[in-house]
PDB file of N, CA and C in Angstrom:
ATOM      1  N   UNK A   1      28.947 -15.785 -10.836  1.00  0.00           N
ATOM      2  CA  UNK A   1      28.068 -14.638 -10.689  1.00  0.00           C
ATOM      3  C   UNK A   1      26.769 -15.095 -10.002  1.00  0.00           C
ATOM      4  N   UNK A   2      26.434 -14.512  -8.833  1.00  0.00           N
ATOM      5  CA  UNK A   2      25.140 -14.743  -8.649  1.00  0.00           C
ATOM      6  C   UNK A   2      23.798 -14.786  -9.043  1.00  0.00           C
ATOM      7  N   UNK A   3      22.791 -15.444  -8.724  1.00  0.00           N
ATOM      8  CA  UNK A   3      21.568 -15.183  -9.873  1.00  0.00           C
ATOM      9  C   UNK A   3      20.796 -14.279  -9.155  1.00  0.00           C
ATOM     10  N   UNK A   4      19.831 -14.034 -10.017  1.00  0.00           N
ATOM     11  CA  UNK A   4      18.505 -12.964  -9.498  1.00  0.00           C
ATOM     12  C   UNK A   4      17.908 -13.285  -7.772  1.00  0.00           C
ATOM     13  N   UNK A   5      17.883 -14.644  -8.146  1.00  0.00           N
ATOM     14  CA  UNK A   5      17.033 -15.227  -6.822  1.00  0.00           C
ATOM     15  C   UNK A   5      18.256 -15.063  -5.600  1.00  0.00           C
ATOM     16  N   UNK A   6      19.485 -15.275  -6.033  1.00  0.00           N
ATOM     17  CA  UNK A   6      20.715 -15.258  -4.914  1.00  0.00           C
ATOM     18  C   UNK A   6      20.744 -13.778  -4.301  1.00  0.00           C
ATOM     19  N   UNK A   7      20.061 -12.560  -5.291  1.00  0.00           N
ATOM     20  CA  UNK A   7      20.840 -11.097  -4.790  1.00  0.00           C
ATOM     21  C   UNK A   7      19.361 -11.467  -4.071  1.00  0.00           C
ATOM     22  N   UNK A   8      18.232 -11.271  -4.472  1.00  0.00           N
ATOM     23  CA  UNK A   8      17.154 -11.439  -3.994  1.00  0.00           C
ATOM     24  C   UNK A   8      17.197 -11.836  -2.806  1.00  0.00           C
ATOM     25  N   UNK A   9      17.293 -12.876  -2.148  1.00  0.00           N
ATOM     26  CA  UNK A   9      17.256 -13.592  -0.896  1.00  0.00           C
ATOM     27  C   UNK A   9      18.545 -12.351  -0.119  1.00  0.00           C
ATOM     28  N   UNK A  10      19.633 -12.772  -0.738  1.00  0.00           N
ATOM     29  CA  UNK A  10      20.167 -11.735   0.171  1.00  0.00           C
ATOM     30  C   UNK A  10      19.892 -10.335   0.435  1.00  0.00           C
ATOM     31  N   UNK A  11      19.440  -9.712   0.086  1.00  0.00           N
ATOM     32  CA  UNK A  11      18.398  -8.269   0.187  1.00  0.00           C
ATOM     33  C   UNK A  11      17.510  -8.748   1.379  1.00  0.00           C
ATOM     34  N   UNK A  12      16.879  -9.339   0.811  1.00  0.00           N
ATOM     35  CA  UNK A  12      15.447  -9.418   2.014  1.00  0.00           C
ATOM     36  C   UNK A  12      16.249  -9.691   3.409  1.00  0.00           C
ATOM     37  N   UNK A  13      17.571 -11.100   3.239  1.00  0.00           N
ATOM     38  CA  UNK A  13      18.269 -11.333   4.418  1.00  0.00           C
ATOM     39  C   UNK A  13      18.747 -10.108   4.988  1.00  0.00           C
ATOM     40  N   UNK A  14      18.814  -9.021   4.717  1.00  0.00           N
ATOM     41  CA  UNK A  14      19.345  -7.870   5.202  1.00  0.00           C
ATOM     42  C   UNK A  14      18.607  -6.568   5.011  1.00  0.00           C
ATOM     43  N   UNK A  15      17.315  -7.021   4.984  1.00  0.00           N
ATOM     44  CA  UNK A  15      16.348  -6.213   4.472  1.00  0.00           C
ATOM     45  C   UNK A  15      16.621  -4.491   3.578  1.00  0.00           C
ATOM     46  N   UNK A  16      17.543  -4.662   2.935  1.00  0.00           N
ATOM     47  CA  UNK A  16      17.889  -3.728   1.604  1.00  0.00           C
ATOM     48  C   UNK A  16      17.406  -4.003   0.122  1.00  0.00           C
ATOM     49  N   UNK A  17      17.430  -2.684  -0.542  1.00  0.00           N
ATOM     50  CA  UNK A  17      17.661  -3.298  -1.604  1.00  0.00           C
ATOM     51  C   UNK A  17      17.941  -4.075  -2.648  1.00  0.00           C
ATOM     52  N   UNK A  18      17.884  -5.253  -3.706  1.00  0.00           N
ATOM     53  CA  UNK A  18      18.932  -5.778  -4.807  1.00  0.00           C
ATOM     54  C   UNK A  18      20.028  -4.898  -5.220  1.00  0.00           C
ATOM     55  N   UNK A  19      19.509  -3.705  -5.134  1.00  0.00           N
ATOM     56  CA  UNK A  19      20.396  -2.835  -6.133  1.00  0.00           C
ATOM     57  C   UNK A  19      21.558  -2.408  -4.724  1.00  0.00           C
ATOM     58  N   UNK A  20      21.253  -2.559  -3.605  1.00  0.00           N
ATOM     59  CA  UNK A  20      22.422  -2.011  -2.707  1.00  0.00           C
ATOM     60  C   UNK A  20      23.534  -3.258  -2.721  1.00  0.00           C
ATOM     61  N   UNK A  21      22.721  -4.540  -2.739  1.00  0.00           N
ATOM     62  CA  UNK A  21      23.685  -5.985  -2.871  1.00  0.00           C
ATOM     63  C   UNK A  21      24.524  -5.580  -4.090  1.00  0.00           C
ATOM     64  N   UNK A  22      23.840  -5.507  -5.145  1.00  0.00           N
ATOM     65  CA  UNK A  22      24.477  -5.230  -6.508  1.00  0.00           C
ATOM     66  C   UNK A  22      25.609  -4.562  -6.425  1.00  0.00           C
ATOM     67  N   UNK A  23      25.323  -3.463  -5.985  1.00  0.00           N
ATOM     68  CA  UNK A  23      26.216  -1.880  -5.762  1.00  0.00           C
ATOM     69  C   UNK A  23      27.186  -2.883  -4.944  1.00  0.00           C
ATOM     70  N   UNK A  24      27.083  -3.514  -3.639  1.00  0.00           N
ATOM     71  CA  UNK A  24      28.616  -3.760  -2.768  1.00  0.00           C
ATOM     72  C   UNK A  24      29.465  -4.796  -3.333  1.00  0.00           C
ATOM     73  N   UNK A  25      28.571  -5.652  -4.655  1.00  0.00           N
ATOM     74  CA  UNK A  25      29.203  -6.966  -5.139  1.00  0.00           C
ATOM     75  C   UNK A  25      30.061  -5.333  -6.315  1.00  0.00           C
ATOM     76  N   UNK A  26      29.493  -4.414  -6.675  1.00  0.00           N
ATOM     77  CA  UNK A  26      30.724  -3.556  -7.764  1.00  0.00           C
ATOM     78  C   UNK A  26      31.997  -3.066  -6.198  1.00  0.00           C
ATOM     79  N   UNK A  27      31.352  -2.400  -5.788  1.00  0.00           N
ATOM     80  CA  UNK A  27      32.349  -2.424  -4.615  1.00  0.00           C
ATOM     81  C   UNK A  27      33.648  -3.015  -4.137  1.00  0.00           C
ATOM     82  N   UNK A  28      33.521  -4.346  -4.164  1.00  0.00           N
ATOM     83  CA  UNK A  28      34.426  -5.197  -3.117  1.00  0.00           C
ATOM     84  C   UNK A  28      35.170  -5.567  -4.859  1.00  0.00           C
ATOM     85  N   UNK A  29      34.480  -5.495  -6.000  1.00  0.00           N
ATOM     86  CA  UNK A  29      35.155  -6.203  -7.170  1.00  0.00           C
ATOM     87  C   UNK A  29      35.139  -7.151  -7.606  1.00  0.00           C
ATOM     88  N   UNK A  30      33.694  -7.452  -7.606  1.00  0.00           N
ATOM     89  CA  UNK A  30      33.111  -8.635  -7.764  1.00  0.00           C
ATOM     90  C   UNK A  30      32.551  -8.596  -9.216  1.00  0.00           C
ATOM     91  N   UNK A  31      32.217  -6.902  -9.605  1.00  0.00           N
ATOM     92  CA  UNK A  31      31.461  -6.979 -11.142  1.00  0.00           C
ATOM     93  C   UNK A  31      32.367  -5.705 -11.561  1.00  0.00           C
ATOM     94  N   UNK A  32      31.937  -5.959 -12.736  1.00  0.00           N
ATOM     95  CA  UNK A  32      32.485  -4.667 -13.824  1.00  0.00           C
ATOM     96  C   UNK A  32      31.366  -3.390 -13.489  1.00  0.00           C
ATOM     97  N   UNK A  33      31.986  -2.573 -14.266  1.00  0.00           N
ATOM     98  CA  UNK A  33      30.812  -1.142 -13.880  1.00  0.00           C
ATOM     99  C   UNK A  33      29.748  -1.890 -15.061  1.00  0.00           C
ATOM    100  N   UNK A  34      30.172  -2.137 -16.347  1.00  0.00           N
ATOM    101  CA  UNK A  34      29.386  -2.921 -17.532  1.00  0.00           C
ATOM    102  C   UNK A  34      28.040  -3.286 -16.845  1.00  0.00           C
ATOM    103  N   UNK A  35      28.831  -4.975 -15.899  1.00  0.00           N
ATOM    104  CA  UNK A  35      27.759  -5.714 -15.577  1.00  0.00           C
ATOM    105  C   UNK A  35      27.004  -5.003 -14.785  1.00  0.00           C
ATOM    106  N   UNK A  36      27.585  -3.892 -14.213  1.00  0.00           N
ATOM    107  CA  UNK A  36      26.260  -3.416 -12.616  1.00  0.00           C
ATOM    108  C   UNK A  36      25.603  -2.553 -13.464  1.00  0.00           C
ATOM    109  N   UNK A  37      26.212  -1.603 -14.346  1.00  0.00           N
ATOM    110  CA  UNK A  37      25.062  -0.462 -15.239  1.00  0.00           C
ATOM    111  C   UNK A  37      23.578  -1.583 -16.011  1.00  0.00           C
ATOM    112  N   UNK A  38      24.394  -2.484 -16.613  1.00  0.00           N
ATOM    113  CA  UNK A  38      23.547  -3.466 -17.308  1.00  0.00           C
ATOM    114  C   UNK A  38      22.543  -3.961 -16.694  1.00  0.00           C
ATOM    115  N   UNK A  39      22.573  -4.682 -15.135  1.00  0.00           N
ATOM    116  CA  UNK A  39      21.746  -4.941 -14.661  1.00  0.00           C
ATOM    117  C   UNK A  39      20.765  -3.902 -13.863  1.00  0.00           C
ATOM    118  N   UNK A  40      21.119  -2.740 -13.407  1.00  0.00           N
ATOM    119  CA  UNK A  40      20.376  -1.515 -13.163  1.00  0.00           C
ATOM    120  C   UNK A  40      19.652  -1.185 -14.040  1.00  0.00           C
ATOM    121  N   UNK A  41      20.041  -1.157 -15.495  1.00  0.00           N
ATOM    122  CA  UNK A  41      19.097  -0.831 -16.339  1.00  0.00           C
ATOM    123  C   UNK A  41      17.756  -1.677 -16.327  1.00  0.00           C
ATOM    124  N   UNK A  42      18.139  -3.300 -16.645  1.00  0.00           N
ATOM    125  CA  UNK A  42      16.931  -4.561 -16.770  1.00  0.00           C
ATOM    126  C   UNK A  42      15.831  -4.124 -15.365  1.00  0.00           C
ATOM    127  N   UNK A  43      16.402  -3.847 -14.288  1.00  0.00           N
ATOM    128  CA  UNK A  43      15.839  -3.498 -12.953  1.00  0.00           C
ATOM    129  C   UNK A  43      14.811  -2.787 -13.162  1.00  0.00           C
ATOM    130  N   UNK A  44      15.262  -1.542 -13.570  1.00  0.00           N
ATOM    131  CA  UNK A  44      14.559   0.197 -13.423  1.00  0.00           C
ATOM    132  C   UNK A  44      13.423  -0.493 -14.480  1.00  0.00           C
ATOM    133  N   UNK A  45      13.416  -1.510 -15.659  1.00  0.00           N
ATOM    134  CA  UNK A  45      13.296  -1.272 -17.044  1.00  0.00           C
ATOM    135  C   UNK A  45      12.232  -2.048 -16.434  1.00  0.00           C
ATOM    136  N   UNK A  46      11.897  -3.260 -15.566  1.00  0.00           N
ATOM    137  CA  UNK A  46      11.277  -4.488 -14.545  1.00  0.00           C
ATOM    138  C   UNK A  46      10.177  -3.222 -13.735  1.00  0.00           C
ATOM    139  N   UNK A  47      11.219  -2.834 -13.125  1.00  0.00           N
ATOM    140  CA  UNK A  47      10.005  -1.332 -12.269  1.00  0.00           C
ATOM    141  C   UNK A  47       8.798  -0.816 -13.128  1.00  0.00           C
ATOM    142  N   UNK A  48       9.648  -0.490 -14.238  1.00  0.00           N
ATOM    143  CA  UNK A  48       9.172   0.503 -14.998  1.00  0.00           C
ATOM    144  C   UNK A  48       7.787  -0.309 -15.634  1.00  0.00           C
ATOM    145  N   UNK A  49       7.778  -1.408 -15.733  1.00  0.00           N
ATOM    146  CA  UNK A  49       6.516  -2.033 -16.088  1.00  0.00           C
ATOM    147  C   UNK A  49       6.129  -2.250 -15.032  1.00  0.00           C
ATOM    148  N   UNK A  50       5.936  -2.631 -14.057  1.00  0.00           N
ATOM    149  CA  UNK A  50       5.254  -2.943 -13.075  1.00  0.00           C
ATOM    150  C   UNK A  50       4.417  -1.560 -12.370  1.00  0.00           C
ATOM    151  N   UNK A  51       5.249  -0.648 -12.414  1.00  0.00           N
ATOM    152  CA  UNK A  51       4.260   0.634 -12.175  1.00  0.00           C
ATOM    153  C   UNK A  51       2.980   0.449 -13.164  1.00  0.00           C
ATOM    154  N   UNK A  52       3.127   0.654 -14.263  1.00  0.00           N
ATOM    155  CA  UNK A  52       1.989   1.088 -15.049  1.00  0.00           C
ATOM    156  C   UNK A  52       0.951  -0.198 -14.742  1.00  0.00           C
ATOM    157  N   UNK A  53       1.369  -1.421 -14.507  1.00  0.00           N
ATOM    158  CA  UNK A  53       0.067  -2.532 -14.498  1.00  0.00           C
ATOM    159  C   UNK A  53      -0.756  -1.713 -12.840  1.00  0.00           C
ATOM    160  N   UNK A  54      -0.005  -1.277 -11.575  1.00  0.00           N
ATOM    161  CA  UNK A  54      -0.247  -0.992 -10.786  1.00  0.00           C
ATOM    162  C   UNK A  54      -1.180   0.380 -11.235  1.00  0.00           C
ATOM    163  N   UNK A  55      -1.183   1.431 -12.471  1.00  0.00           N
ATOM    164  CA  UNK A  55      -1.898   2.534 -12.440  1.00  0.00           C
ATOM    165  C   UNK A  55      -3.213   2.224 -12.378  1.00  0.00           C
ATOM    166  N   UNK A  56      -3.949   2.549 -11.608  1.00  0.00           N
ATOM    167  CA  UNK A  56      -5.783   2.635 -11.622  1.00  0.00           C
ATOM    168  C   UNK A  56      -6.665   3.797 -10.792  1.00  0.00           C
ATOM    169  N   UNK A  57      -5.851   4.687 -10.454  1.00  0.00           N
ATOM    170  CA  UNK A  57      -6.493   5.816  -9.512  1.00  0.00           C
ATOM    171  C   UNK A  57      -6.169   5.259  -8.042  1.00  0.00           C
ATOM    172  N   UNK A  58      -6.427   6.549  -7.130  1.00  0.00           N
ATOM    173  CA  UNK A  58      -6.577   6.227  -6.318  1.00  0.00           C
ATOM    174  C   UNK A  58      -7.289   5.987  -5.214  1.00  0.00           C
ATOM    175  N   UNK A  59      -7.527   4.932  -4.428  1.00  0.00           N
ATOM    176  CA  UNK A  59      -8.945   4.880  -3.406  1.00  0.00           C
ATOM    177  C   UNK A  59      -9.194   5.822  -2.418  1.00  0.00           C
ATOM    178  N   UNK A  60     -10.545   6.228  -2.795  1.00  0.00           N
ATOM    179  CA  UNK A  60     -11.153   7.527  -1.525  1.00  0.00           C
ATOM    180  C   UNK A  60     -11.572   6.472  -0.489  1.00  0.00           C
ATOM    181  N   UNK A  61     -10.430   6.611   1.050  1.00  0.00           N
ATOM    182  CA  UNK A  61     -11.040   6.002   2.248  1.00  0.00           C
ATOM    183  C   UNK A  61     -12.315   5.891   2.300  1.00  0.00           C
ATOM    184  N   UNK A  62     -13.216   7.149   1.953  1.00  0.00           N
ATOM    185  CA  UNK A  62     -14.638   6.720   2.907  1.00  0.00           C
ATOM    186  C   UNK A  62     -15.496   5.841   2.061  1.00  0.00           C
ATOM    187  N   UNK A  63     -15.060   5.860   0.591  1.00  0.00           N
ATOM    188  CA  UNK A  63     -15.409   4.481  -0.216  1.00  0.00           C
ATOM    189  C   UNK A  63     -14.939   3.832   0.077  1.00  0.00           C
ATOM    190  N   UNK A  64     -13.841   3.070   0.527  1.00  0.00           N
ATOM    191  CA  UNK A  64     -12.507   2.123   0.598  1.00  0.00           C
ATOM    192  C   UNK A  64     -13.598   1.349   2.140  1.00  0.00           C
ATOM    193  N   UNK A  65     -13.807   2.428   3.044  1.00  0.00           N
ATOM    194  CA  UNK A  65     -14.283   1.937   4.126  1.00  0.00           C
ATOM    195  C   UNK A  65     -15.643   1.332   3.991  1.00  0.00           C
ATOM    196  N   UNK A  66     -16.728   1.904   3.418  1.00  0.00           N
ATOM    197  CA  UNK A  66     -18.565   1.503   3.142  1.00  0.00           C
ATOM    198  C   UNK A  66     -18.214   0.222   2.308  1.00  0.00           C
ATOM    199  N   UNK A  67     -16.776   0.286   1.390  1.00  0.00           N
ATOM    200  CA  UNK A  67     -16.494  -1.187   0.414  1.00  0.00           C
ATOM    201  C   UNK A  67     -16.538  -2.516   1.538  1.00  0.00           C
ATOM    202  N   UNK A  68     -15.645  -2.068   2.262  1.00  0.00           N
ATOM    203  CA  UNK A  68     -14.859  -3.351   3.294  1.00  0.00           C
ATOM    204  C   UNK A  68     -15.482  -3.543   4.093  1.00  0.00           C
ATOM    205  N   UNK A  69     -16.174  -2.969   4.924  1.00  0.00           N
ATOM    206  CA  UNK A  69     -17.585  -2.872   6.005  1.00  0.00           C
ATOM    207  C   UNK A  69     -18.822  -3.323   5.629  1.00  0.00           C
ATOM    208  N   UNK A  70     -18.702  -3.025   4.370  1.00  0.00           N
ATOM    209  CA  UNK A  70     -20.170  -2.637   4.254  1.00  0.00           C
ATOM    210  C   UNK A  70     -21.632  -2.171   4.523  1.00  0.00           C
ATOM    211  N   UNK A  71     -22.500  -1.627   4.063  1.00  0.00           N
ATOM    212  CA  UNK A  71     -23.179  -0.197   4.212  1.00  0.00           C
ATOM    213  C   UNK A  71     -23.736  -0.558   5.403  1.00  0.00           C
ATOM    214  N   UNK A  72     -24.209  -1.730   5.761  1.00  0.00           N
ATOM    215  CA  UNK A  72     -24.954  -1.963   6.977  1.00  0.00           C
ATOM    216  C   UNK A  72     -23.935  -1.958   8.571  1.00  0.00           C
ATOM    217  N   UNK A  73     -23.000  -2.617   8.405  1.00  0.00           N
ATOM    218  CA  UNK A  73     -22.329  -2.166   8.950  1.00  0.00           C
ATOM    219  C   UNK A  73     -21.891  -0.832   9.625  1.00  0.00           C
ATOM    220  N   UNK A  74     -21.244  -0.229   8.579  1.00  0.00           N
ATOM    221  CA  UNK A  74     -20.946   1.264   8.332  1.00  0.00           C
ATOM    222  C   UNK A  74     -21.849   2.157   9.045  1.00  0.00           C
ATOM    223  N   UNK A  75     -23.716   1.504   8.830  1.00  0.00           N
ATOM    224  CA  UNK A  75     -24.638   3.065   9.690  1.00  0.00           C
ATOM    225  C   UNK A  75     -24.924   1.938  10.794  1.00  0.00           C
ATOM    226  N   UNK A  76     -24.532   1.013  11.114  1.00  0.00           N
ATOM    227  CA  UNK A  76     -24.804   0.724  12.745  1.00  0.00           C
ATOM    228  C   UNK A  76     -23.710   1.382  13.601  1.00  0.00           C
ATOM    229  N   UNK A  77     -22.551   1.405  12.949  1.00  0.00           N
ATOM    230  CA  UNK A  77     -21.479   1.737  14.160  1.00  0.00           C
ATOM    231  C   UNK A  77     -21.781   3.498  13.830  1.00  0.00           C
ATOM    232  N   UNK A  78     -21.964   4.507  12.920  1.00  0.00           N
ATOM    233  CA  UNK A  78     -22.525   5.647  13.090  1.00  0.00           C
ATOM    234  C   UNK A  78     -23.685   6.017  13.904  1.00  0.00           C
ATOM    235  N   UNK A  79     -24.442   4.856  13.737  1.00  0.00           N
ATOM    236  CA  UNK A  79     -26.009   5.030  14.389  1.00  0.00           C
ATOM    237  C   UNK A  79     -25.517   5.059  16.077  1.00  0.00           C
ATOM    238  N   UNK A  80     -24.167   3.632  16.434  1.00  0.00           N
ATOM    239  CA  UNK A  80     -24.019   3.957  17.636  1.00  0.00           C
ATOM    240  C   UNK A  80     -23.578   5.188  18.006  1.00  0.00           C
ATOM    241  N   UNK A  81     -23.103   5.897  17.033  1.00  0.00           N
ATOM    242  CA  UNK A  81     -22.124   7.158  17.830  1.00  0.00           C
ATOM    243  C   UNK A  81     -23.058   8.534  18.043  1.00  0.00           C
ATOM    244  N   UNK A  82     -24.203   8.185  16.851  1.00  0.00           N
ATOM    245  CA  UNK A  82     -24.805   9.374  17.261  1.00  0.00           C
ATOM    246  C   UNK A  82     -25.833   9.333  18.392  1.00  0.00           C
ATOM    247  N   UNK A  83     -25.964   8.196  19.268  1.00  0.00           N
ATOM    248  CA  UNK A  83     -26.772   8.023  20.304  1.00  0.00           C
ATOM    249  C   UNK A  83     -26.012   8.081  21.109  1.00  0.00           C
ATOM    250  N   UNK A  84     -24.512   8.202  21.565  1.00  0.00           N
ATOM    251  CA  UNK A  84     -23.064   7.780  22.724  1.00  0.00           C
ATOM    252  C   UNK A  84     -23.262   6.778  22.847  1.00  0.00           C
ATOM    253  N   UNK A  85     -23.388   5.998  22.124  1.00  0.00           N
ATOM    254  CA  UNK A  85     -23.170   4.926  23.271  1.00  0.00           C
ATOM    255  C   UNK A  85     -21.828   4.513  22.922  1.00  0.00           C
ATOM    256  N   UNK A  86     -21.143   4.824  21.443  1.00  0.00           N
ATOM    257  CA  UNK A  86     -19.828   4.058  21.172  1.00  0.00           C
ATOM    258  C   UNK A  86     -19.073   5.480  21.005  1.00  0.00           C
ATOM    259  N   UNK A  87     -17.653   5.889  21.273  1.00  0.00           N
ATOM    260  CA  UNK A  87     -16.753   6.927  21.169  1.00  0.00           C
ATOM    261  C   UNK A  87     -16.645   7.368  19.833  1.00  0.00           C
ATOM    262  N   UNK A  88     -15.514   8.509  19.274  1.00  0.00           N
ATOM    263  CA  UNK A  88     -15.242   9.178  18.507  1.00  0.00           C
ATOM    264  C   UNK A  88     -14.138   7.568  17.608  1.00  0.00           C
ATOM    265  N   UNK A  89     -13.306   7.770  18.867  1.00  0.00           N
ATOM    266  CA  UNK A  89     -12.037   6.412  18.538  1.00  0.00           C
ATOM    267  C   UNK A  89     -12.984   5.001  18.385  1.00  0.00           C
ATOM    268  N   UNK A  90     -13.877   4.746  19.116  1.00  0.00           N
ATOM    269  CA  UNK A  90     -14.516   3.145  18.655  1.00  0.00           C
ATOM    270  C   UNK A  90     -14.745   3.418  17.214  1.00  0.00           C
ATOM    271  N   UNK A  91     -15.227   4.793  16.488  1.00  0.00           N
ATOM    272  CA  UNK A  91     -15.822   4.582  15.628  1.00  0.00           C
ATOM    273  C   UNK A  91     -14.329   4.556  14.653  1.00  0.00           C
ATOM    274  N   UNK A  92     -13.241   5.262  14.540  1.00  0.00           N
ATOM    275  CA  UNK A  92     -12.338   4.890  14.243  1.00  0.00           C
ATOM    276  C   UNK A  92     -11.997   4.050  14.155  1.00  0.00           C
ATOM    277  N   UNK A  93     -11.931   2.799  14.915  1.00  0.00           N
ATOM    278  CA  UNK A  93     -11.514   1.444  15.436  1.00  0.00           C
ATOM    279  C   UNK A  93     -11.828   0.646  14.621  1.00  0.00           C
ATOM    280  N   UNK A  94     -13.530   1.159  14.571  1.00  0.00           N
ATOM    281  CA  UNK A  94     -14.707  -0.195  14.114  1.00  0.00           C
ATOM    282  C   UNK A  94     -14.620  -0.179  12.378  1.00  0.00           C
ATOM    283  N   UNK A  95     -14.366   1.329  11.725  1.00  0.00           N
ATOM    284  CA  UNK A  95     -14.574   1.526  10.422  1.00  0.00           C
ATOM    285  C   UNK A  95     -13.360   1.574  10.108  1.00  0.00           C
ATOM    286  N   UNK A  96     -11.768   1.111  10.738  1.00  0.00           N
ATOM    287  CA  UNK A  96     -10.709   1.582   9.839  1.00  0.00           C
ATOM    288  C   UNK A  96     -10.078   2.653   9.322  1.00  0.00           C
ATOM    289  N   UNK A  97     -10.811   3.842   9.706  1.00  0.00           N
ATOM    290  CA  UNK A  97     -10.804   5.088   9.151  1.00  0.00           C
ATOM    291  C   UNK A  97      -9.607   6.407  10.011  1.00  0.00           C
ATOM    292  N   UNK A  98      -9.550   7.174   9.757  1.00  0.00           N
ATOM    293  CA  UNK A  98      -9.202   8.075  10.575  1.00  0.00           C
ATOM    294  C   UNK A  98     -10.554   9.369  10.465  1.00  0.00           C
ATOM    295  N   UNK A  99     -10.556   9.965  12.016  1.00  0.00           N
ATOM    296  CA  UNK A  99     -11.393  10.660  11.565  1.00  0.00           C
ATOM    297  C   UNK A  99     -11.351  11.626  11.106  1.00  0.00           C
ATOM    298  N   UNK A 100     -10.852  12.212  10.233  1.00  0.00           N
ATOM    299  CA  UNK A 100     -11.132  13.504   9.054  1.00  0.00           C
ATOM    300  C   UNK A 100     -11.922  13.197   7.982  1.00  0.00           C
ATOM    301  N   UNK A 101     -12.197  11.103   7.876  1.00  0.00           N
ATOM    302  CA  UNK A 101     -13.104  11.180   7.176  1.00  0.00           C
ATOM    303  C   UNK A 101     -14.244  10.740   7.189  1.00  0.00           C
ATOM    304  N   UNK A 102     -14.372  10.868   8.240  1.00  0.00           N
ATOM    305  CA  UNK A 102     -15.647  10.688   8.783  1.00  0.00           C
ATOM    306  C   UNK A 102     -17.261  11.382   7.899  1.00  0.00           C
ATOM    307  N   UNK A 103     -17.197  12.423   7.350  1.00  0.00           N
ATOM    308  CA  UNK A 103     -18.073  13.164   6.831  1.00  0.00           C
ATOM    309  C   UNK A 103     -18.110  12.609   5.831  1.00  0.00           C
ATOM    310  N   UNK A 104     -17.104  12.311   5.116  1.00  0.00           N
ATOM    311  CA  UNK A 104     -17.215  11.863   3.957  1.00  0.00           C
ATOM    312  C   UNK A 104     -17.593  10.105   3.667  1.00  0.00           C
ATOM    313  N   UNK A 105     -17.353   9.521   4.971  1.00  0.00           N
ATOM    314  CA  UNK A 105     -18.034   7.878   4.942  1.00  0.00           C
ATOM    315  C   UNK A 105     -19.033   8.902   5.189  1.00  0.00           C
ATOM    316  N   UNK A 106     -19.998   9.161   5.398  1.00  0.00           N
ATOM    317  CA  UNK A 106     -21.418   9.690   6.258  1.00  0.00           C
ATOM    318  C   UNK A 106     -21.894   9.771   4.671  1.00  0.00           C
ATOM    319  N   UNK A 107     -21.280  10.854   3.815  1.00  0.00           N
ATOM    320  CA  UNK A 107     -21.730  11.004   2.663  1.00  0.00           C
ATOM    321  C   UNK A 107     -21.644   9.976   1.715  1.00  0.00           C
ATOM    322  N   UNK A 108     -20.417   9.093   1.494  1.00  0.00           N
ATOM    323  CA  UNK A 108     -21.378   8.106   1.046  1.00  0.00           C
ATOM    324  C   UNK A 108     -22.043   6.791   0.974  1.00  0.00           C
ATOM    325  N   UNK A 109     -21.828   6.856   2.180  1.00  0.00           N
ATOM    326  CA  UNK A 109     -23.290   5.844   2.798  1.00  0.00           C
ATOM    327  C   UNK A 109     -24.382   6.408   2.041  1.00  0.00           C
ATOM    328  N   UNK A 110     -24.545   7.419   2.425  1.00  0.00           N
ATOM    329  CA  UNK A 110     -25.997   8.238   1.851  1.00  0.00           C
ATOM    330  C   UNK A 110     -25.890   7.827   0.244  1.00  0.00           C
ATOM    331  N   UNK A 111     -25.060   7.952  -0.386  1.00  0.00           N
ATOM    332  CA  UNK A 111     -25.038   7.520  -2.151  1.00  0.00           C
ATOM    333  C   UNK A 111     -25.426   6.122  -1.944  1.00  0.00           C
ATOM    334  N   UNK A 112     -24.643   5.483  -1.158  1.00  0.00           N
ATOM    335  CA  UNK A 112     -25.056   3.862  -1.240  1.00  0.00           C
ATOM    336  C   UNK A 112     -26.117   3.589  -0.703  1.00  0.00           C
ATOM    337  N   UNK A 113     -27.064   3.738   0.045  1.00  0.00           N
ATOM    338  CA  UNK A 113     -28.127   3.392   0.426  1.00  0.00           C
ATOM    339  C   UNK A 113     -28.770   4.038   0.006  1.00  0.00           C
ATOM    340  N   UNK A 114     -28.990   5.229  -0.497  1.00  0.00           N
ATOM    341  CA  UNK A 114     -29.818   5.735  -1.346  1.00  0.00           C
ATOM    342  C   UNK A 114     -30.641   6.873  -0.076  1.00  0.00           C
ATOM    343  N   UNK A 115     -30.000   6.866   0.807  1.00  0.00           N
ATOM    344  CA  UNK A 115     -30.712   8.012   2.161  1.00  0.00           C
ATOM    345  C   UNK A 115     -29.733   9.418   2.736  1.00  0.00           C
TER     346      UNK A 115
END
């Protein structure tokens, strides 16, 4: 029987699933339905914790962006755009962002710098 690390490698080698390797080793008659239900379960049961360590909300871009930039950053490449000298897309470019959120980095810059 193969081990964890054997379905493993072969997944990634074929960039699928474990559970599709799993599924073709029940397939060809390699496992019992037993062993494949059994190990689907340990799987989902492996997922199933790993979601919840992953729960923490989720990040608002135009925080995500003033985080990674940071604030000084963030109002030089605005400061360029509101004079032209840098585009709609540079400013896209420069902050990571898309622009729909643009207003909302604008706003809170203003929380973070306090202006």
């Amino acid at each position: 029987m193969p081990s964890d690390e054997d379905i493993s490698r072969i997944a990634r080698r074929f960039k699928v699933s474990r559970q599709v390797i799993w599924y073709k080793l029940l397939a060809i008659g390699l496992l019992s339905q037993d062993k494949y239900r059994e190990k689907l379960r340990i799987w989902e049961e492996e997922a199933r914790k790993q979601s919840k360590k992953r729960r923490g909300g989720k990040t608002i871009p135009a925080k995500r962006c003033v985080q990674r930039r940071g604030p000084k950053f963030t109002s030089l490449v605005l400061d360029a755009r509101e004079r032209d000298v840098i585009t709609y897309s540079d400013v896209a470019d420069y902050l990571g962002i898309r622009l729909q959120y643009l207003e909302e980095v604008q706003s809170h810059l203003g929380k973070v710098t306090g202006g």
